[in-house]
C-alpha atoms as a PDB file:
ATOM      1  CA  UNK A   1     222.611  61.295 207.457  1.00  0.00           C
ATOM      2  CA  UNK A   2     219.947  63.021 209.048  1.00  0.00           C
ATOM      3  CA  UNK A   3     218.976  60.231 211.351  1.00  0.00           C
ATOM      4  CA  UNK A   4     222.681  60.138 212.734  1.00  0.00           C
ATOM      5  CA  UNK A   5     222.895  63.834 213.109  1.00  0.00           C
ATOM      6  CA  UNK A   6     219.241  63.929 215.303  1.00  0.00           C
ATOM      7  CA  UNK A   7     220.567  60.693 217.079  1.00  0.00           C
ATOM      8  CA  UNK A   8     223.928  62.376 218.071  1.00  0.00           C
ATOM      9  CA  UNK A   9     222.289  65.850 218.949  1.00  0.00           C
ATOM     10  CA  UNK A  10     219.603  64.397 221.131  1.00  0.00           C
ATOM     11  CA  UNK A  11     222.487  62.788 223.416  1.00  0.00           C
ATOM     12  CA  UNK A  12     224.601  65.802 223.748  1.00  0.00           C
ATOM     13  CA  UNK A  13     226.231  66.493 226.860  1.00  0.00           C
ATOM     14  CA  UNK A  14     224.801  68.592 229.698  1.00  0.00           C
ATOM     15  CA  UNK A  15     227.629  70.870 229.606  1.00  0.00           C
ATOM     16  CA  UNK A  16     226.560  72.309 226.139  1.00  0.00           C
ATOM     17  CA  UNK A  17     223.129  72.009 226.986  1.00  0.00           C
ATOM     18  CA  UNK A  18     222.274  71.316 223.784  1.00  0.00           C
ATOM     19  CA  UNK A  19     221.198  70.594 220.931  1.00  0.00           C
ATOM     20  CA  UNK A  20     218.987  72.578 218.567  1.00  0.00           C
ATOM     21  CA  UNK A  21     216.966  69.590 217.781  1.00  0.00           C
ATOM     22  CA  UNK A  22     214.106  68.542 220.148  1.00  0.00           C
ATOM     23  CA  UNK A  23     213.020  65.360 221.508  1.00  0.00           C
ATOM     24  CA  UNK A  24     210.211  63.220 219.856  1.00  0.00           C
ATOM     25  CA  UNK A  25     206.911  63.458 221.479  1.00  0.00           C
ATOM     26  CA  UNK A  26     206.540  61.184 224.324  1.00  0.00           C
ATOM     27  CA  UNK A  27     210.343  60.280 224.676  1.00  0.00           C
ATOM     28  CA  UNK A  28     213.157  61.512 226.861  1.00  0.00           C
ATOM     29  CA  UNK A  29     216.565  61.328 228.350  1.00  0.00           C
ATOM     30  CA  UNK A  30     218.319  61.568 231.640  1.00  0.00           C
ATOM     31  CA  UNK A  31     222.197  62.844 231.894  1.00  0.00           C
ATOM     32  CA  UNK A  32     223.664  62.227 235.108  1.00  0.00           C
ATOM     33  CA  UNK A  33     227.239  63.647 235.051  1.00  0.00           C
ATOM     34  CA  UNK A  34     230.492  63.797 237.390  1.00  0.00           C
ATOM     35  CA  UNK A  35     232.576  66.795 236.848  1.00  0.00           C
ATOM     36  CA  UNK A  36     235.938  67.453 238.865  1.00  0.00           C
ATOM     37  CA  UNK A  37     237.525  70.574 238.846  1.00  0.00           C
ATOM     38  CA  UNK A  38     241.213  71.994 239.676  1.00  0.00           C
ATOM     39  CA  UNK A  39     242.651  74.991 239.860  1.00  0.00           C
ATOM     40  CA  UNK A  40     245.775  76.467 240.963  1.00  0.00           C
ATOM     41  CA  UNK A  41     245.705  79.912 239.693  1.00  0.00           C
ATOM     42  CA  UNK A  42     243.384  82.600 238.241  1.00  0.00           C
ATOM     43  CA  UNK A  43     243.343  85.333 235.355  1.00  0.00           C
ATOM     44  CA  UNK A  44     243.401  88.919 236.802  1.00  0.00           C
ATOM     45  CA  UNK A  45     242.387  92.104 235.259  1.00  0.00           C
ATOM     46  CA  UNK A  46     242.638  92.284 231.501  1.00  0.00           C
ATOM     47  CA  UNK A  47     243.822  88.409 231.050  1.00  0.00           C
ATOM     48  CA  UNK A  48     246.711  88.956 232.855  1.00  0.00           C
ATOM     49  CA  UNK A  49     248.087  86.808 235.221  1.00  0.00           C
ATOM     50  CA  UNK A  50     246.432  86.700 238.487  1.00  0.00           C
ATOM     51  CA  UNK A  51     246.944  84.705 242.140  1.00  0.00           C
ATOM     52  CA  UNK A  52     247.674  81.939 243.522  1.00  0.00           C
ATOM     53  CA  UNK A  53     244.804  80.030 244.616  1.00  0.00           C
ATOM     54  CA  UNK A  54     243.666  76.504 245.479  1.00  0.00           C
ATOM     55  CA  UNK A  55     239.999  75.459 244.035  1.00  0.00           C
ATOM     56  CA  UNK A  56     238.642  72.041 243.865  1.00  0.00           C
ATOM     57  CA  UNK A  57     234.909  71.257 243.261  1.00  0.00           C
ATOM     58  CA  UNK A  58     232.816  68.328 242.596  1.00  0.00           C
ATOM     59  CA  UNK A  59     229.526  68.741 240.417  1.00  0.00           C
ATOM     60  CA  UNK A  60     226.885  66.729 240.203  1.00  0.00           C
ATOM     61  CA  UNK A  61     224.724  67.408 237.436  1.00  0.00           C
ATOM     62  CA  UNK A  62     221.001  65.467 236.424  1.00  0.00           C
ATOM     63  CA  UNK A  63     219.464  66.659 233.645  1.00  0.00           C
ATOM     64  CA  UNK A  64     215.797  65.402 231.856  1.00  0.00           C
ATOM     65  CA  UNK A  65     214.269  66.287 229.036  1.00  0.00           C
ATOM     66  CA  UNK A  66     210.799  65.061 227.898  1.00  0.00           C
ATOM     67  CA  UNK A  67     209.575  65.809 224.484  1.00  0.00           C
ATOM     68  CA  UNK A  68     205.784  67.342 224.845  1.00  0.00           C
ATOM     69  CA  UNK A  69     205.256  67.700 221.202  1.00  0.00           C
ATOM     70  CA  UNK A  70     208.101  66.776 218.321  1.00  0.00           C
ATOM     71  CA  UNK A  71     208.706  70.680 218.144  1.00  0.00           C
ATOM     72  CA  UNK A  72     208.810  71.598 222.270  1.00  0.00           C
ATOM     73  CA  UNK A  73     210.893  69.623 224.694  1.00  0.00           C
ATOM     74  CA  UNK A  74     211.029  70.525 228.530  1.00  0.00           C
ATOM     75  CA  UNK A  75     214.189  70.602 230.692  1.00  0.00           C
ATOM     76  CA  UNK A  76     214.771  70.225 234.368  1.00  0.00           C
ATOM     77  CA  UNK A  77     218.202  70.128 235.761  1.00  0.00           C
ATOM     78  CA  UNK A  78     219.699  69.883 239.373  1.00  0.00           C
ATOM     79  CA  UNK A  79     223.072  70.073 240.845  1.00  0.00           C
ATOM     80  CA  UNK A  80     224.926  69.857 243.653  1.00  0.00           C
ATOM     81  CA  UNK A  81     228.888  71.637 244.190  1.00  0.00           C
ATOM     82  CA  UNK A  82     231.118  70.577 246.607  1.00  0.00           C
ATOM     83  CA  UNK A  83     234.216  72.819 246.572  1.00  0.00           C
ATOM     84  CA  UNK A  84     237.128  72.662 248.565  1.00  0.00           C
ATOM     85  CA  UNK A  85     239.002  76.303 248.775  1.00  0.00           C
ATOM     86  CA  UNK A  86     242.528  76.002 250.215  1.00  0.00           C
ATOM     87  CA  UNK A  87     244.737  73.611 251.799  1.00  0.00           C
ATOM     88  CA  UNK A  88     245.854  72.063 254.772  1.00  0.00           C
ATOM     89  CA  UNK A  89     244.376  73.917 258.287  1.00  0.00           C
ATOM     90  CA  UNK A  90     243.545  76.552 256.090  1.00  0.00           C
ATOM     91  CA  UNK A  91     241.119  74.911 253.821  1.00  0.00           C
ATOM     92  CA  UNK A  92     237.202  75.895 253.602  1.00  0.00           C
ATOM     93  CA  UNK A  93     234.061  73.281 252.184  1.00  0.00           C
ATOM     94  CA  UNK A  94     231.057  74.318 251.249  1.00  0.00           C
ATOM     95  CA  UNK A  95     228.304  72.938 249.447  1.00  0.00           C
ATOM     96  CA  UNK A  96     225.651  74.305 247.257  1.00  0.00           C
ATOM     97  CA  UNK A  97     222.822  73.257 245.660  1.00  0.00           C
ATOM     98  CA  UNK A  98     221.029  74.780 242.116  1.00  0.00           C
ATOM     99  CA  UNK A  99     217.665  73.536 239.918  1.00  0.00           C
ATOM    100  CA  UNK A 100     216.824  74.756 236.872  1.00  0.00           C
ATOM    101  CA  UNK A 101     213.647  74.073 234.236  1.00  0.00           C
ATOM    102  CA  UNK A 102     212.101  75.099 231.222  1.00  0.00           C
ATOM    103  CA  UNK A 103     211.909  74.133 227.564  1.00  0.00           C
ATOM    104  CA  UNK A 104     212.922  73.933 223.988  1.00  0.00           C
ATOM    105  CA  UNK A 105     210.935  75.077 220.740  1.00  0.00           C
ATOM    106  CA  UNK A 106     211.728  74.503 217.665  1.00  0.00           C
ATOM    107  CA  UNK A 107     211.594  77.545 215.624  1.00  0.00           C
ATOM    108  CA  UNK A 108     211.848  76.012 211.891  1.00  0.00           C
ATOM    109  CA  UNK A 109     214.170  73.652 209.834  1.00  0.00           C
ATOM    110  CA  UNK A 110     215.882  74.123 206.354  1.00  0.00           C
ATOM    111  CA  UNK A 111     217.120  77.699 207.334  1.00  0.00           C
ATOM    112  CA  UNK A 112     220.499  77.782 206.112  1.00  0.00           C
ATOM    113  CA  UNK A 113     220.674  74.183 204.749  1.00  0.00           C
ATOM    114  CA  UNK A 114     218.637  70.671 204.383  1.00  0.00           C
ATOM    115  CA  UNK A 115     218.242  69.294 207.983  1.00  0.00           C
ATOM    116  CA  UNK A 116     219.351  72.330 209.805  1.00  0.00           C
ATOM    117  CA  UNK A 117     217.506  73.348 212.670  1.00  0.00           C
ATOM    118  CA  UNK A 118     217.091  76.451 214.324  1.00  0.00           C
ATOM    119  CA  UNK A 119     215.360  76.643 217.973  1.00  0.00           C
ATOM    120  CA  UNK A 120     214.734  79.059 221.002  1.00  0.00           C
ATOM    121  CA  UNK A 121     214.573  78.098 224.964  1.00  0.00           C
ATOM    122  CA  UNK A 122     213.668  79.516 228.012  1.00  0.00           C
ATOM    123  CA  UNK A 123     214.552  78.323 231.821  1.00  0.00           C
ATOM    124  CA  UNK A 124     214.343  79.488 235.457  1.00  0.00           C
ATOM    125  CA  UNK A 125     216.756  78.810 237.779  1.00  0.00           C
ATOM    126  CA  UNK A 126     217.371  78.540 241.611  1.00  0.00           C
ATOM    127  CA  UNK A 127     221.165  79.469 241.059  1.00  0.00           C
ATOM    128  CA  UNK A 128     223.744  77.265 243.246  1.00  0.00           C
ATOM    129  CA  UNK A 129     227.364  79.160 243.879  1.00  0.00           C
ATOM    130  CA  UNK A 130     230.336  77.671 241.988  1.00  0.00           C
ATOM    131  CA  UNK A 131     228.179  76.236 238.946  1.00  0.00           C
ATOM    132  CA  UNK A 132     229.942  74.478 235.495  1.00  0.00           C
ATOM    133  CA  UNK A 133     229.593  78.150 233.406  1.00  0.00           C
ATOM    134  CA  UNK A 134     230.877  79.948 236.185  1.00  0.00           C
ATOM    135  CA  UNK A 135     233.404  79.585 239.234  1.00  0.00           C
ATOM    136  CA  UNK A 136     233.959  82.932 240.185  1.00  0.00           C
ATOM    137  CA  UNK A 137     231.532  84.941 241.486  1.00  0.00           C
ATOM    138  CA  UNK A 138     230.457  82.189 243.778  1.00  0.00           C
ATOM    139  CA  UNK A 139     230.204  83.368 246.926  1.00  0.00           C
ATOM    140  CA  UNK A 140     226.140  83.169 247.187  1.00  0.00           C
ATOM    141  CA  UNK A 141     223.102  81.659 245.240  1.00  0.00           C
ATOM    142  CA  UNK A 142     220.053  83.629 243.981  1.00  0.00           C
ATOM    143  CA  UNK A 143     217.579  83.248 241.300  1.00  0.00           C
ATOM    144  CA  UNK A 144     217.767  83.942 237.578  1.00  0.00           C
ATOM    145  CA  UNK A 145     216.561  83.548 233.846  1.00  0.00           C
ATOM    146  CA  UNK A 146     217.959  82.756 230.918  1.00  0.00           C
ATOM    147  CA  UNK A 147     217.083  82.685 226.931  1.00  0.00           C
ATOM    148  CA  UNK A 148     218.929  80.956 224.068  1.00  0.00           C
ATOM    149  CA  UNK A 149     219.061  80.945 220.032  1.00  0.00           C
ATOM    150  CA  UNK A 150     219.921  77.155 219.072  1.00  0.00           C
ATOM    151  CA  UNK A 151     221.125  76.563 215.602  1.00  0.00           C
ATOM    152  CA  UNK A 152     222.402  73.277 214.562  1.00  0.00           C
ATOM    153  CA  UNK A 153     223.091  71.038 211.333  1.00  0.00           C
ATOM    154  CA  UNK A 154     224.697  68.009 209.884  1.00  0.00           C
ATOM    155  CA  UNK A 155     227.601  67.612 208.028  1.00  0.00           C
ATOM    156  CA  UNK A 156     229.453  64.644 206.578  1.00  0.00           C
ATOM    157  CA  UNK A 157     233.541  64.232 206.750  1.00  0.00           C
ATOM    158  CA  UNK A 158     234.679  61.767 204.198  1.00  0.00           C
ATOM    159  CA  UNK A 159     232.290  58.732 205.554  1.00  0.00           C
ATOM    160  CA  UNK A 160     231.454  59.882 208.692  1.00  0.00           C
ATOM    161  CA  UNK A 161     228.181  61.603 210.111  1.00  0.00           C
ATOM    162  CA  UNK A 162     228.653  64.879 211.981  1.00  0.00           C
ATOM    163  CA  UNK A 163     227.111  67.834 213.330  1.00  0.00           C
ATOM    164  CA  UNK A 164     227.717  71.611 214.369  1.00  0.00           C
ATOM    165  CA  UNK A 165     225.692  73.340 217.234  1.00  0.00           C
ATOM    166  CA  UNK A 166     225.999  77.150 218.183  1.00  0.00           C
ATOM    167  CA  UNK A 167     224.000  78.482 221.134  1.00  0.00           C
ATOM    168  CA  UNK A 168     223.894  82.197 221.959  1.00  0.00           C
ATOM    169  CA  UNK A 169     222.479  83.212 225.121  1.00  0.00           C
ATOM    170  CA  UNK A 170     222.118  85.890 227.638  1.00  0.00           C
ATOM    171  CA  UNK A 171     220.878  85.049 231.487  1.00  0.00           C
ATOM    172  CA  UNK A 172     220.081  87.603 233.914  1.00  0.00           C
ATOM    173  CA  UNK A 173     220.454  87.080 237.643  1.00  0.00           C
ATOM    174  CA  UNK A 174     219.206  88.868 240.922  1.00  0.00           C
ATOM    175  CA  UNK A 175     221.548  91.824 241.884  1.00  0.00           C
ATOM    176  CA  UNK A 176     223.692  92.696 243.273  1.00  0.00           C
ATOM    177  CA  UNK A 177     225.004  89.265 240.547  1.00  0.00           C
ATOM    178  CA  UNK A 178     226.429  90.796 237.189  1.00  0.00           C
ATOM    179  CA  UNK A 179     224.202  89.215 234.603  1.00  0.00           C
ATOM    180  CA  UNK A 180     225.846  86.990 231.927  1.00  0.00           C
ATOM    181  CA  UNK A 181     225.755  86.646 228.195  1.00  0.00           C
ATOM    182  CA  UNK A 182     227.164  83.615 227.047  1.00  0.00           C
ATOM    183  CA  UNK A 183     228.411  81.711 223.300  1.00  0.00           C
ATOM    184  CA  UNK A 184     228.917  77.605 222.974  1.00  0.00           C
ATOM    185  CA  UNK A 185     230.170  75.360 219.904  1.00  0.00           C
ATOM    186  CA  UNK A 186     230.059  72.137 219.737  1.00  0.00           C
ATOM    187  CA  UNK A 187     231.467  69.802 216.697  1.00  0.00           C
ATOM    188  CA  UNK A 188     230.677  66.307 216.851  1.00  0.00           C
ATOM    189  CA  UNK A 189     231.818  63.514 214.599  1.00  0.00           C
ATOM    190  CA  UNK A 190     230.782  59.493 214.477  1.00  0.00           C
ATOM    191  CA  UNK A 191     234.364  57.895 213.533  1.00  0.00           C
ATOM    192  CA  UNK A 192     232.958  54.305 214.391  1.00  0.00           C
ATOM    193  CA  UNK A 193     228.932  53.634 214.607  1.00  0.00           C
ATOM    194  CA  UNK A 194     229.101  53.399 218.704  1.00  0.00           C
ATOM    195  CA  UNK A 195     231.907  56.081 218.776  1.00  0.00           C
ATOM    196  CA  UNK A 196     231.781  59.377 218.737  1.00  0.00           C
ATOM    197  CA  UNK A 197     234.282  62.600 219.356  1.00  0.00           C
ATOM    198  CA  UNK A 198     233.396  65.920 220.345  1.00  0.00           C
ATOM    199  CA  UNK A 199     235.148  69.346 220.299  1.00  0.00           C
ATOM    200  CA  UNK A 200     233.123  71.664 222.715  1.00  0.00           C
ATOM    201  CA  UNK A 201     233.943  75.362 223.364  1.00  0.00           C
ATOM    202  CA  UNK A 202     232.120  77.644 226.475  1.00  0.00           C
ATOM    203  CA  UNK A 203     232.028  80.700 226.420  1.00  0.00           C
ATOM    204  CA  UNK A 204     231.060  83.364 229.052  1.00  0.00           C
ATOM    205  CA  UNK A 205     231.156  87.303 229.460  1.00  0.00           C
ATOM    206  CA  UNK A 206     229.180  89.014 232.539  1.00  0.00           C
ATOM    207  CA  UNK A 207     228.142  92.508 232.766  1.00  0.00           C
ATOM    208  CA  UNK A 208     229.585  95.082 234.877  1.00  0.00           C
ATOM    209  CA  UNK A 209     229.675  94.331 238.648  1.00  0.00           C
ATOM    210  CA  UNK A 210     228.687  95.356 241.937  1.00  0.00           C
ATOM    211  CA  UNK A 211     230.926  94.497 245.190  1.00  0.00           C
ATOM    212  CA  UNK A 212     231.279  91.549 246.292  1.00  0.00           C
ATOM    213  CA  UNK A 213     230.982  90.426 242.658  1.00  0.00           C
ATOM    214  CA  UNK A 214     233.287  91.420 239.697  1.00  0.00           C
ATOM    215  CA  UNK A 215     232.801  91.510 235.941  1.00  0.00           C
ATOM    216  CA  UNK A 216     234.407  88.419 234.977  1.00  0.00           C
ATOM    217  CA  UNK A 217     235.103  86.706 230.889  1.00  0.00           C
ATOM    218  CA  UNK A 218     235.315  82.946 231.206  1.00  0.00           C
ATOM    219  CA  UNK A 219     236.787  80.315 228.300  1.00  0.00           C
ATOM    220  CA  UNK A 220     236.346  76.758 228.399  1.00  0.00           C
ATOM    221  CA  UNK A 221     237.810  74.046 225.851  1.00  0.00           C
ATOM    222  CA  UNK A 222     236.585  70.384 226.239  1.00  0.00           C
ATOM    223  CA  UNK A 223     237.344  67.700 224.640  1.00  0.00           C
ATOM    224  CA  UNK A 224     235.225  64.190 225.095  1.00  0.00           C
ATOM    225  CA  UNK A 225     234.811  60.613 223.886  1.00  0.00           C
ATOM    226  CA  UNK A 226     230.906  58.822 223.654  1.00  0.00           C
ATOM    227  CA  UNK A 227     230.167  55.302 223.446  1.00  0.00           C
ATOM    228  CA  UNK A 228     227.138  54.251 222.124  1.00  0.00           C
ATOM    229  CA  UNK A 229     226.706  51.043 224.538  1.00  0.00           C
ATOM    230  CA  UNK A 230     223.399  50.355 223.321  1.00  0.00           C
ATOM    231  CA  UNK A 231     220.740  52.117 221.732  1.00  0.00           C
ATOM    232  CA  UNK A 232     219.371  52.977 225.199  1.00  0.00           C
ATOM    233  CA  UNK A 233     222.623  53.684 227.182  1.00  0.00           C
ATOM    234  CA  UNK A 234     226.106  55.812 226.381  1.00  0.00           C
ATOM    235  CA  UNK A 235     228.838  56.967 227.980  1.00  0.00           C
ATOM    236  CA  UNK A 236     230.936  59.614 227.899  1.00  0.00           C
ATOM    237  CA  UNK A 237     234.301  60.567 228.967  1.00  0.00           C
ATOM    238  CA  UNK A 238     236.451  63.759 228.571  1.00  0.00           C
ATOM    239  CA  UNK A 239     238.297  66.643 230.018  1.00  0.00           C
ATOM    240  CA  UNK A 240     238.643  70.235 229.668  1.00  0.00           C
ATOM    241  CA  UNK A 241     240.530  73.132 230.279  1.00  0.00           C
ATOM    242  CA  UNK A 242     240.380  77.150 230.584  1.00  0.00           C
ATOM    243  CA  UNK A 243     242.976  79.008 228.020  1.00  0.00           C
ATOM    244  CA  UNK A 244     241.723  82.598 228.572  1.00  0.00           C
ATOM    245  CA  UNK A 245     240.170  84.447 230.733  1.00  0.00           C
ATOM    246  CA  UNK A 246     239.228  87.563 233.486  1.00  0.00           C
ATOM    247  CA  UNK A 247     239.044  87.533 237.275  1.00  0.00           C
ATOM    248  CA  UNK A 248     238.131  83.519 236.386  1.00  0.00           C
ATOM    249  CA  UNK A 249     239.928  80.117 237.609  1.00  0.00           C
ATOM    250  CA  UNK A 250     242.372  79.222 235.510  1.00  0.00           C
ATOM    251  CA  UNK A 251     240.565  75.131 235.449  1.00  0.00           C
ATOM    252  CA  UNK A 252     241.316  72.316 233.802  1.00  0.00           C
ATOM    253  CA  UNK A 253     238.813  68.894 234.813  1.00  0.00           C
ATOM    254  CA  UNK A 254     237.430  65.648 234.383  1.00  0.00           C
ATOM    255  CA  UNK A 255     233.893  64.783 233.302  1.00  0.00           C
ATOM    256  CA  UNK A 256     232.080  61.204 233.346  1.00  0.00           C
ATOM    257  CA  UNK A 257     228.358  61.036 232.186  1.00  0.00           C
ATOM    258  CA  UNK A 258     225.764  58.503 231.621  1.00  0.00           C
ATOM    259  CA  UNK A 259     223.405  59.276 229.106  1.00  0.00           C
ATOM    260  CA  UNK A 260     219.584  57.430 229.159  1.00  0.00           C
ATOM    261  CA  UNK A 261     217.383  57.529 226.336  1.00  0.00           C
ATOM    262  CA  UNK A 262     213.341  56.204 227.543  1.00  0.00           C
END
């Protein structure tokens, strides 16, 4: 059981950036994903209803990880947005770019449970308008910093191999940008030995805001397929959606990755 669990949480999407679990020294992976984004309204003030609006973006995402040692792993990810705001004559493109690094440690194992894992990480980031976490708020780049709490185990559902991952984190971005503290779950479950479901949840709440920005709460539910094509290659396949939310896009996407184990 605990070989599946490591196997699945080393080849979890980008999007939940996780898992708890580090690579093994000397190995690594490369994500390259396709997210596309729609949305045709927005939460206001309070969750309530908010405007009409017309938002489509196209993210590029690469993402590496290298494992240094078995307990620290380092991360470097890029991406590139191109969002479309409007329609017709009206309609405005723009395109931004974003790179972020850092690394993993593994804190300890065996906390709560056998083969639980509980690790910290630390990145830097050049931060691209109109990123995955965050639509609003994207009128300009900047720089920031981020720090996350990893926790993640195994579980098994009748004869299947699974996992749980929970990621708290807080990031804190050049002003006059509201910095951001954020929550993600992810549930995982192996129904066949080269497939694999996923329940994902994102979760985002930033800090009071200065004009042009404004204190924003967003919610993101995704749901996702991988196939195991080989032990080096998988593929996964989803969509998500945003239930809830404040001064945020009410979204609701596509994502395609390619995951690459070397």
């Amino acid at each position: 059981m605990y070989r599946s669990a490591l196997m699945v949480l080393l080849l979890l999407p980008v999007q939940a950036r996780a898992a708890a679990w580090t690579q093994a020294a000397g190995s690594g992976q490369a994500i390259a994903s396709l997210l596309y984004t729609d949305a045709r309204h927005s939460f206001g003030g309070g969750g309530r209803a908010g405007t009409q609006v017309r938002f489509q973006r196209m993210l590029l995402q690469s993402d590496i990880s290298y494992g240094w040692r078995d307990s620290v792993t380092f991360l470097v990810r890029s991406e590139t947005a191109m969002v479309r705001l409007g329609s017709g004559s009206g309609a405005a493109s723009t395109v931004s770019n974003a790179i972020e690094a850092g690394g993993r440690a593994r804190l300890g194992t065996g906390v709560l449970r056998d083969d639980d894992v509980l690790a910290v990480e630390g990145t830097l980031r050049s931060a691209g308008a109109f990123n995955f976490s965050a639509s609003a708020n994207g009128q300009t780049g900047g720089q920031g910093s981020g720090l996350r709490l990893l926790y993640a185990t195994p579980y098994k559902l009748d004869e299947c191999d699974g996992f749980l991952d929970v990621e708290l984190g807080q990031r804190w971005l050049t002003p006059p940008r509201p910095d951001e503290t954020l929550l993600d779950l992810t549930a995982g479950l192996w129904l066949t030995p080269a497939g694999m479901i996923m329940l994902q949840s994102f979760n985002l709440i930033s800090a009071p805001a200065r004009i042009p920005y404004v204190r924003l709460r967003s919610h993101k539910i995704q749901a996702s397929y991988v196939w195991r094509m080989s032990p080096r290659f998988s593929l996964q396949s989803g969509a998500y959606f945003s239930p809830a939310g404040t001064n945020a896009l009410q979204e609701s996407g596509l994502v395609v990755s390619l995951w690459t184990n070397f």
